[in-house]
N, C-alpha and C. Protein backbone atom coordinates (compact mmCIF):
# COMPACT_ATOMS: atom_id res chain seq x y z
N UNK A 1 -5.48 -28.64 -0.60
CA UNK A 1 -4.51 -27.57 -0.40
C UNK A 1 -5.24 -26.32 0.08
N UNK A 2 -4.38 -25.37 0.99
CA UNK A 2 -5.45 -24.51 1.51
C UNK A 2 -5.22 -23.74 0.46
N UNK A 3 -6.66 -22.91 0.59
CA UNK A 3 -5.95 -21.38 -0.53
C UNK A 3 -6.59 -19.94 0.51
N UNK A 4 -5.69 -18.79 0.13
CA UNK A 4 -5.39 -17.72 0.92
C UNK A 4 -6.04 -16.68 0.10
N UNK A 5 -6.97 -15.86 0.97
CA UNK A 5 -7.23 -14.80 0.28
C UNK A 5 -6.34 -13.33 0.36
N UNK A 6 -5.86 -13.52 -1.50
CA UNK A 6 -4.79 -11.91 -1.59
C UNK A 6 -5.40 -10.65 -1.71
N UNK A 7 -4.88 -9.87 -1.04
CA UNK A 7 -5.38 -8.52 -0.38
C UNK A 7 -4.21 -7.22 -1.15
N UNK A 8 -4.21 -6.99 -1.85
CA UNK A 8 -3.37 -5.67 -2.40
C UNK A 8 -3.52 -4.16 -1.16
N UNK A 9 -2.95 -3.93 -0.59
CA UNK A 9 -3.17 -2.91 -0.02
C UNK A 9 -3.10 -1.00 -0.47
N UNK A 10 -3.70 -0.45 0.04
CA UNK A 10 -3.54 0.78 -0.88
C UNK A 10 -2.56 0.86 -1.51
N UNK A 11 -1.44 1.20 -0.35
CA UNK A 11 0.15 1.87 -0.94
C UNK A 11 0.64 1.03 -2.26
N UNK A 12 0.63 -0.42 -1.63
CA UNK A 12 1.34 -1.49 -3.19
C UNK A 12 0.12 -0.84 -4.47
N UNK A 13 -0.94 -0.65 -4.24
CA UNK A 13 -1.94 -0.45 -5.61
C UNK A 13 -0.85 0.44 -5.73
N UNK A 14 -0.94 1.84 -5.43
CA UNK A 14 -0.11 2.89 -5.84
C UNK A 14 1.29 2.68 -6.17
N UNK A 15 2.28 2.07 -5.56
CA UNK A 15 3.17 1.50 -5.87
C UNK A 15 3.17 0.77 -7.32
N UNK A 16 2.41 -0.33 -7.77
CA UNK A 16 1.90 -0.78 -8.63
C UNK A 16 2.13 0.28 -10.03
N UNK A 17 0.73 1.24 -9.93
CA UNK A 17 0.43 2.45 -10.67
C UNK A 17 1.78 3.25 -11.05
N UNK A 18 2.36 3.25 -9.86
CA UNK A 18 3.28 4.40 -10.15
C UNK A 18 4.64 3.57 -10.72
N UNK A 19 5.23 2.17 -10.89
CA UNK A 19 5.71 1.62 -11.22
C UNK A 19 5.32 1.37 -12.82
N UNK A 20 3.99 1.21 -13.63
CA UNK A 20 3.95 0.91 -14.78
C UNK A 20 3.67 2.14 -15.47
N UNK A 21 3.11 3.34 -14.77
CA UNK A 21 3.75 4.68 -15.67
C UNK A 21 4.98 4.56 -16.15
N UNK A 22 6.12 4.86 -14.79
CA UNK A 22 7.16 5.26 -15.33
C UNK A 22 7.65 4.40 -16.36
N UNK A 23 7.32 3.07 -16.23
CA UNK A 23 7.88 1.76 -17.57
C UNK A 23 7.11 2.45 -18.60
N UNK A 24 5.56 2.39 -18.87
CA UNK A 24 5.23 3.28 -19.97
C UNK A 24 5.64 4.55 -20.39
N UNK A 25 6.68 5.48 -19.63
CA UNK A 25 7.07 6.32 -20.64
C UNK A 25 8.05 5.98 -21.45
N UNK A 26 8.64 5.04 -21.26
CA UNK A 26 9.45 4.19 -22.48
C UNK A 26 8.86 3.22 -23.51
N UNK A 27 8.30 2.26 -22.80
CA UNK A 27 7.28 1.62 -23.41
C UNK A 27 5.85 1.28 -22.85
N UNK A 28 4.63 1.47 -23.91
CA UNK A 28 3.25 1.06 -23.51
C UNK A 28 3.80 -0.42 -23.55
N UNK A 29 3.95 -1.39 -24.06
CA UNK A 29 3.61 -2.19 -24.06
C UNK A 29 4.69 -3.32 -23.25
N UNK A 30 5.78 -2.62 -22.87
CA UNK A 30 6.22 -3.06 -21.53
C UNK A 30 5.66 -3.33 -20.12
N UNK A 31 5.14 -2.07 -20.06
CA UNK A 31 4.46 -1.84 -18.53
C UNK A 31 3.13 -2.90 -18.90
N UNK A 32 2.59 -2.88 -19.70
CA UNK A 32 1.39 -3.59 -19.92
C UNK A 32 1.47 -5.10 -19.69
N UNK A 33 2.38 -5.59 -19.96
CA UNK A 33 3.69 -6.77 -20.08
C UNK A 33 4.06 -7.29 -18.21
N UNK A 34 4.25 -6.16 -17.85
CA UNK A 34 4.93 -5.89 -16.71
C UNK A 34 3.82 -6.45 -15.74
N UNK A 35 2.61 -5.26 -16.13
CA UNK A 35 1.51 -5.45 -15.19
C UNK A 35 0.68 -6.76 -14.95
N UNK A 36 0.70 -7.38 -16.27
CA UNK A 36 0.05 -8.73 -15.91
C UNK A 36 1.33 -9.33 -15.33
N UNK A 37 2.43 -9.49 -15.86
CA UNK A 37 3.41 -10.54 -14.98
C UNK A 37 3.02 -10.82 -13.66
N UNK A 38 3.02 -9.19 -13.15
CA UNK A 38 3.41 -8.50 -11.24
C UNK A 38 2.02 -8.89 -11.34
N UNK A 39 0.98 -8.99 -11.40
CA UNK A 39 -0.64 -9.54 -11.08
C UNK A 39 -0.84 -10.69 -10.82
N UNK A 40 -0.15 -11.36 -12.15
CA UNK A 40 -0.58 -13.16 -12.28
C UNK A 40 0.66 -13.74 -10.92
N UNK A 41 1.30 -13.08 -10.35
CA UNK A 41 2.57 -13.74 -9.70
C UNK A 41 1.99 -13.53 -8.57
N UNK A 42 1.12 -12.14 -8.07
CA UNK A 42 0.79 -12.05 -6.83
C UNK A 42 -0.48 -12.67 -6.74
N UNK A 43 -1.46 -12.86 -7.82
CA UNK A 43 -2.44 -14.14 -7.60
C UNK A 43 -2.09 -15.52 -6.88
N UNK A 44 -0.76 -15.89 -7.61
CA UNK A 44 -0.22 -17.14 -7.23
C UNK A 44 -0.39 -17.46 -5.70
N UNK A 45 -0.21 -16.03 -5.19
CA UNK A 45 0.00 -16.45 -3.70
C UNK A 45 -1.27 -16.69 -2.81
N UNK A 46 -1.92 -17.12 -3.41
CA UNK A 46 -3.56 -17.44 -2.99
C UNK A 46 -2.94 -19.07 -2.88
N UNK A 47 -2.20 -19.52 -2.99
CA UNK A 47 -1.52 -21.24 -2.79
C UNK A 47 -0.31 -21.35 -2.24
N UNK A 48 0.26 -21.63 -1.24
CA UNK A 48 1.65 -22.11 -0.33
C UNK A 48 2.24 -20.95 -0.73
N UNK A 49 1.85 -19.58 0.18
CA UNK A 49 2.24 -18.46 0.03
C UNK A 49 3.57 -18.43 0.90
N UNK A 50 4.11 -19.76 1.77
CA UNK A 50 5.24 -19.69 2.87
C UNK A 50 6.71 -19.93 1.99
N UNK A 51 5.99 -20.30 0.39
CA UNK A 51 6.67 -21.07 -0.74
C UNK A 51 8.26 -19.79 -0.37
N UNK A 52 7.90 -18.25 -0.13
CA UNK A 52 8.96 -17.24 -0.76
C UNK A 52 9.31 -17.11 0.72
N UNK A 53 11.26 -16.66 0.54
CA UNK A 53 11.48 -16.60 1.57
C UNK A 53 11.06 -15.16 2.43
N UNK A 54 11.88 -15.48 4.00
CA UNK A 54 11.61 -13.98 4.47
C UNK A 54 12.78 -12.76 3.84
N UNK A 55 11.84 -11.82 3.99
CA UNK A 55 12.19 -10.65 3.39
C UNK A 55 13.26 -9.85 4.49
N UNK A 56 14.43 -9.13 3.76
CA UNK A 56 15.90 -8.45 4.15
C UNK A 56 14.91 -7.79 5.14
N UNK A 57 13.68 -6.70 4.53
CA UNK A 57 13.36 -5.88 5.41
C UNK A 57 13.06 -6.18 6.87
N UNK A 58 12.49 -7.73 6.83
CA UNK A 58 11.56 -7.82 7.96
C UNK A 58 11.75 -7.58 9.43
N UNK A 59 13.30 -7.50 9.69
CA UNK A 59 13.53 -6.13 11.03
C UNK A 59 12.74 -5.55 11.13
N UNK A 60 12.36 -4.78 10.12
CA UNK A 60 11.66 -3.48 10.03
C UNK A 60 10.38 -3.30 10.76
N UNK A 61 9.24 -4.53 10.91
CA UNK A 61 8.44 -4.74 10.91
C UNK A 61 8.15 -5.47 12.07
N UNK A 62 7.29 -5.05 12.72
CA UNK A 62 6.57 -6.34 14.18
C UNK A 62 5.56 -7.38 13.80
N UNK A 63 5.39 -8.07 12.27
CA UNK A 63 5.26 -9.18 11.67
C UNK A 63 6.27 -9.94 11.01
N UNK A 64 6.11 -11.20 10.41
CA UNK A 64 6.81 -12.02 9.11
C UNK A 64 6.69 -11.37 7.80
N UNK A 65 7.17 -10.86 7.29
CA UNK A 65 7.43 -10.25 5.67
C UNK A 65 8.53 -10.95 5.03
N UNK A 66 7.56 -11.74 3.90
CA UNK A 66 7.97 -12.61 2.91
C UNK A 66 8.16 -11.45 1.70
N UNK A 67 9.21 -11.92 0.73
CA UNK A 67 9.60 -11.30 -0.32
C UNK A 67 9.59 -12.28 -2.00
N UNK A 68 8.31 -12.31 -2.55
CA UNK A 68 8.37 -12.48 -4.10
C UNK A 68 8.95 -11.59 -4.90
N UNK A 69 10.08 -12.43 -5.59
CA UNK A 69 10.38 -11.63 -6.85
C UNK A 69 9.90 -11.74 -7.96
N UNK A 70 9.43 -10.72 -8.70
CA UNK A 70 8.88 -10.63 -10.05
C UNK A 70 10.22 -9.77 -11.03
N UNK A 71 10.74 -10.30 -11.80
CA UNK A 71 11.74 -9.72 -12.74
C UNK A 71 12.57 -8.54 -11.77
N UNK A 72 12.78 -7.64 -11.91
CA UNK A 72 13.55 -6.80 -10.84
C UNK A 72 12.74 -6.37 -9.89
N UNK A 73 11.49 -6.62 -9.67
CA UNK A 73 10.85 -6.18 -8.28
C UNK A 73 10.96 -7.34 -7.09
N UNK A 74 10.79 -6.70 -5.85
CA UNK A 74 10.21 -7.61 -4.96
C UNK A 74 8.86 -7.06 -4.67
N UNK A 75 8.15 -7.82 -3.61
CA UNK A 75 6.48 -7.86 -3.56
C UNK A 75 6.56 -8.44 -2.18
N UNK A 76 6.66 -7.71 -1.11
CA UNK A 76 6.60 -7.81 0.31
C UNK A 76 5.25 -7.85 0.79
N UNK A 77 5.31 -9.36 1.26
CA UNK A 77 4.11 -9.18 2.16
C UNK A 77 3.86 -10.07 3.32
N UNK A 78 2.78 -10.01 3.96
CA UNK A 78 2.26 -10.83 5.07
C UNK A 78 1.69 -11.92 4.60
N UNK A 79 1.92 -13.15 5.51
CA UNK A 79 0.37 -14.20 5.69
C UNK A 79 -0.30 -13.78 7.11
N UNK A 80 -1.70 -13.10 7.00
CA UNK A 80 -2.20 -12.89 8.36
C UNK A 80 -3.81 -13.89 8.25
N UNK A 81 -3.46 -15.31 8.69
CA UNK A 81 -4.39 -16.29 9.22
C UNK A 81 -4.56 -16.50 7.30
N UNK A 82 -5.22 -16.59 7.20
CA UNK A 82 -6.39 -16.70 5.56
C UNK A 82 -5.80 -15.91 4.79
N UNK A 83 -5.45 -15.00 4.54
CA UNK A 83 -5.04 -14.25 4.36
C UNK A 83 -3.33 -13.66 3.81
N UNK A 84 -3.40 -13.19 2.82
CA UNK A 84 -2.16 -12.89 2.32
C UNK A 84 -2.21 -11.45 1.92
N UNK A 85 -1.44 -10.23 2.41
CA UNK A 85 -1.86 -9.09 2.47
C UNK A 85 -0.48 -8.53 1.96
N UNK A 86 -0.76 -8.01 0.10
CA UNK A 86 0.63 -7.46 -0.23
C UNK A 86 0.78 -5.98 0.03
N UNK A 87 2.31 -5.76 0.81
CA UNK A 87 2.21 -4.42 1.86
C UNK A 87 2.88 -3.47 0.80
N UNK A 88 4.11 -3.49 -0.07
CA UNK A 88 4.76 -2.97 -0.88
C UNK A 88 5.36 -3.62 -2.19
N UNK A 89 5.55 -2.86 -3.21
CA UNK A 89 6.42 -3.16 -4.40
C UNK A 89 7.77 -2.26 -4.42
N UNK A 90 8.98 -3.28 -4.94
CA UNK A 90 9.90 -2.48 -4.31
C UNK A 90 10.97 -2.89 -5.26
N UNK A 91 11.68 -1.81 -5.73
CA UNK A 91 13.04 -1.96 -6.93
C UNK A 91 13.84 -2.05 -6.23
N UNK A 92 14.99 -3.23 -6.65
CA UNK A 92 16.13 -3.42 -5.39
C UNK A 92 16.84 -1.75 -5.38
N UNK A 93 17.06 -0.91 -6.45
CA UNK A 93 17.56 0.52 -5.88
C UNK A 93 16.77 1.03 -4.77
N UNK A 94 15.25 0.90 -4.54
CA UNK A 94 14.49 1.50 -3.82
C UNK A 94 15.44 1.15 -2.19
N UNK A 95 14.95 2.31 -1.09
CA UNK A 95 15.19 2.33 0.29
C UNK A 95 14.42 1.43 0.63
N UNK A 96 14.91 0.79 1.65
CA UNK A 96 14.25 0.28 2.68
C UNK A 96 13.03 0.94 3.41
């Protein structure tokens, strides 16, 4: 089976960050909860990353953007060759 190397890109890190604050001001041990979920799910995609479909946004974009869901997030990203490059984290309230 091939396997793909996952690439977090700045913005999703930050995205990421700024997603398990705001859960930690309700609960530490939610976001903590949260953070491994959204980690261990986007590891996954180091294996048949074509597994998730394409993403609402991908108009948007002059690539393929696939969309994993993790509990109420999605996790938009590319396969570029080897490569699996997550571009954003995104609450279905969030904009496009």
């Amino acid at each position: 089976m091939k396997k793909y190397i996952v690439e977090i890109l700045d913005n999703a890190i930050v995205e990421i960050e700024n997603i398990t604050d705001y859960i930690a001001e309700d609960s530490v041990t939610n976001a903590l909860n949260w953070y491994e979920d959204i980690t261990e799910k986007i590891r996954s995609l180091d294996s048949m990353p074509e597994r998730c479909p394409i993403a609402d946004e991908n108009p948007y974009f002059d690539f393929e953007v696939h969309c994993l869901l993790v509990s109420d997030y999605r996790v938009l990203y590319r396969i570029n060759g080897n490569k699996v490059e997550i571009l954003h984290i995104k609450h279905p309230r969030m904009n496009r």
